[in-house]
Protein backbone atom coordinates (compact mmCIF):
# COMPACT_ATOMS: atom_id res chain seq x y z
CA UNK A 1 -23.93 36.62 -32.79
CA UNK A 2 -27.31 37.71 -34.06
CA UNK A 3 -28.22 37.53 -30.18
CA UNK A 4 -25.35 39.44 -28.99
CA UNK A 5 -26.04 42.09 -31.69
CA UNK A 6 -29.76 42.66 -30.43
CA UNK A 7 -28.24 42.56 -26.28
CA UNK A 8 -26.20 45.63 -27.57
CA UNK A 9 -28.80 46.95 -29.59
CA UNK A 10 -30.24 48.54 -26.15
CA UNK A 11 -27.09 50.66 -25.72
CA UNK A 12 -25.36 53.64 -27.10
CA UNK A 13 -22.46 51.86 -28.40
CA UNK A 14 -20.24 53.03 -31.27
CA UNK A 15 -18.26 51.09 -32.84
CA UNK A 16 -14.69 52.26 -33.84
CA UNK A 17 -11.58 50.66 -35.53
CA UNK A 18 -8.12 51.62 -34.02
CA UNK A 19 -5.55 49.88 -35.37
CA UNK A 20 -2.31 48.96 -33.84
CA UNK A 21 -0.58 50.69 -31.12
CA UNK A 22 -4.02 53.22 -31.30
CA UNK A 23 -6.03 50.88 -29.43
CA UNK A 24 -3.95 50.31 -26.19
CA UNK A 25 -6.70 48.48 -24.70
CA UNK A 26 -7.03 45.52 -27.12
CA UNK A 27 -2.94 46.05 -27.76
CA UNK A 28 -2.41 45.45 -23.73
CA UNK A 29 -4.97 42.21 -23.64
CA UNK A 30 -2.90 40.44 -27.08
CA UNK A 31 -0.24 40.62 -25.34
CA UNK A 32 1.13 37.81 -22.59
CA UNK A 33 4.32 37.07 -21.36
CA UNK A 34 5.94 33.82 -22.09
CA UNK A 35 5.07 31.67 -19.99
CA UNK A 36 8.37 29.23 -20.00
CA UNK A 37 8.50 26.22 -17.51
CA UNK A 38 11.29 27.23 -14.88
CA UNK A 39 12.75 23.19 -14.28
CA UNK A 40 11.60 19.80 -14.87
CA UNK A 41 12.27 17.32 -12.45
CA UNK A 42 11.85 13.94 -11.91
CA UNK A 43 12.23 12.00 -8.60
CA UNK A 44 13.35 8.88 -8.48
CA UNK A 45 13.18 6.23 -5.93
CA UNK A 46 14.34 2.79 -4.80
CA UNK A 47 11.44 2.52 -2.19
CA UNK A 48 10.02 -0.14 -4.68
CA UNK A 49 13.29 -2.06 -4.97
CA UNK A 50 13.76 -1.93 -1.48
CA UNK A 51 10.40 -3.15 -0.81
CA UNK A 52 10.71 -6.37 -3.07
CA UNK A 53 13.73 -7.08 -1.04
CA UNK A 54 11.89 -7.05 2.03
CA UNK A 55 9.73 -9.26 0.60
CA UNK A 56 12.60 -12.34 1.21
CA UNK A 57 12.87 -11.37 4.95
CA UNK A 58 8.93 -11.24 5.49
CA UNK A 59 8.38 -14.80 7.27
CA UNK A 60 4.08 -13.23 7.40
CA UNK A 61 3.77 -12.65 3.52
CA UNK A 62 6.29 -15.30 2.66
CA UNK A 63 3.23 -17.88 2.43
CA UNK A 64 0.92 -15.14 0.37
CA UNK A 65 3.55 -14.37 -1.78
CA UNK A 66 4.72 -18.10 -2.95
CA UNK A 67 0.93 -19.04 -2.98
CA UNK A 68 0.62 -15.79 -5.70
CA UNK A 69 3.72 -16.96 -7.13
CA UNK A 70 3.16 -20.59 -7.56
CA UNK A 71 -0.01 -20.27 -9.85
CA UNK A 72 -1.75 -23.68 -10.38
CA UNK A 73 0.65 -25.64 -8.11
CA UNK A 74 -0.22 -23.62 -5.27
CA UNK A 75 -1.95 -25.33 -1.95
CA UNK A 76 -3.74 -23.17 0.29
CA UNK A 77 -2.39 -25.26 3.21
CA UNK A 78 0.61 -23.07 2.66
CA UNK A 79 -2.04 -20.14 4.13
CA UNK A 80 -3.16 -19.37 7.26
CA UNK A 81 -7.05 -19.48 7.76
CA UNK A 82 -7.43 -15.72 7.81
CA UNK A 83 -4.68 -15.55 4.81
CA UNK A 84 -7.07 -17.94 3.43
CA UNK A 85 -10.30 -16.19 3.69
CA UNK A 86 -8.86 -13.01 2.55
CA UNK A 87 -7.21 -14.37 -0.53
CA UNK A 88 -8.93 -12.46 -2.80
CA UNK A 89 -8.14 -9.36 -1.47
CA UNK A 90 -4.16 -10.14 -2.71
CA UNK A 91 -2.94 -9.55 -6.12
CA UNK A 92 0.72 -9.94 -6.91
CA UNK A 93 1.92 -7.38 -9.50
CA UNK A 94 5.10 -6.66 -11.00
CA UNK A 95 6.63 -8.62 -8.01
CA UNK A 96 5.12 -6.55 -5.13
CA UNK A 97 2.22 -7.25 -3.37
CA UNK A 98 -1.23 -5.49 -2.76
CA UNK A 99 -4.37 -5.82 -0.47
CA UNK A 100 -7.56 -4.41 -1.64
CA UNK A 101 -9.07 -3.31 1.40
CA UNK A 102 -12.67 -1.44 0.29
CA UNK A 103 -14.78 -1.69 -2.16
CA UNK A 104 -15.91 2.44 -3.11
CA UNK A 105 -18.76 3.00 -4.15
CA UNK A 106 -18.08 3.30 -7.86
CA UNK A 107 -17.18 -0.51 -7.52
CA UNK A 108 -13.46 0.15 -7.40
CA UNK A 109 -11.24 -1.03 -4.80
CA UNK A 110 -8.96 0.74 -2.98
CA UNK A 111 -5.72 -0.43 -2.39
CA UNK A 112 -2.24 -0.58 -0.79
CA UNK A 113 1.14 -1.72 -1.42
CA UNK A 114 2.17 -4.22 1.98
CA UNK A 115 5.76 -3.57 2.21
């Protein structure tokens, strides 16, 4: 404040006090509308339902997904050789599947959903 005060110090101000409705300035910058939110909404889909049916149809990621599935038991010979050497890229997460396709550069992966 101190640094303020000696900024000022190089002007001609005056300082008043106007109380109230007197200072229509400082009475017209307190004051603000309410701001009120005008809807909420939320959207809701079956796109992930509908996926995870797909899923059963799939005869490509039928092999991924009951390798994912299987845990310990699995055999890779249920893979194809590219399946195979991409298997990392898969994770199997609240019954859908996703391929990590590139690493960013912050180390994280981006991926996508494979409907």
């Amino acid at each position: 404040m101190a640094r303020w005060l000696s900024f000022f110090a190089e002007y001609n101000f005056r300082d008043e006090y106007k109380p109230g409705k007197l200072n229509g300035l400082a009475e017209a910058l307190s004051r603000r509308p309410d701001y009120e939110l005008a809807h909420i909404t939320r959207v809701t889909t079956d796109l992930y339902d509908r996926i995870r049916m797909a899923y059963r149809n799939d005869e490509s990621l039928a092999s991924v997904v009951r390798f994912l599935t299987a845990g310990k038991g699995s055999k890779s010979e249920w893979l194809s050789p590219r399946q195979r050497s991409r298997l990392h890229r898969y994770e199997w997460q609240d019954d859908l599947l996703y391929y990590y396709r590139i690493q960013g550069a912050m180390g994280h992966y981006l991926g996508s959903l494979l409907p």
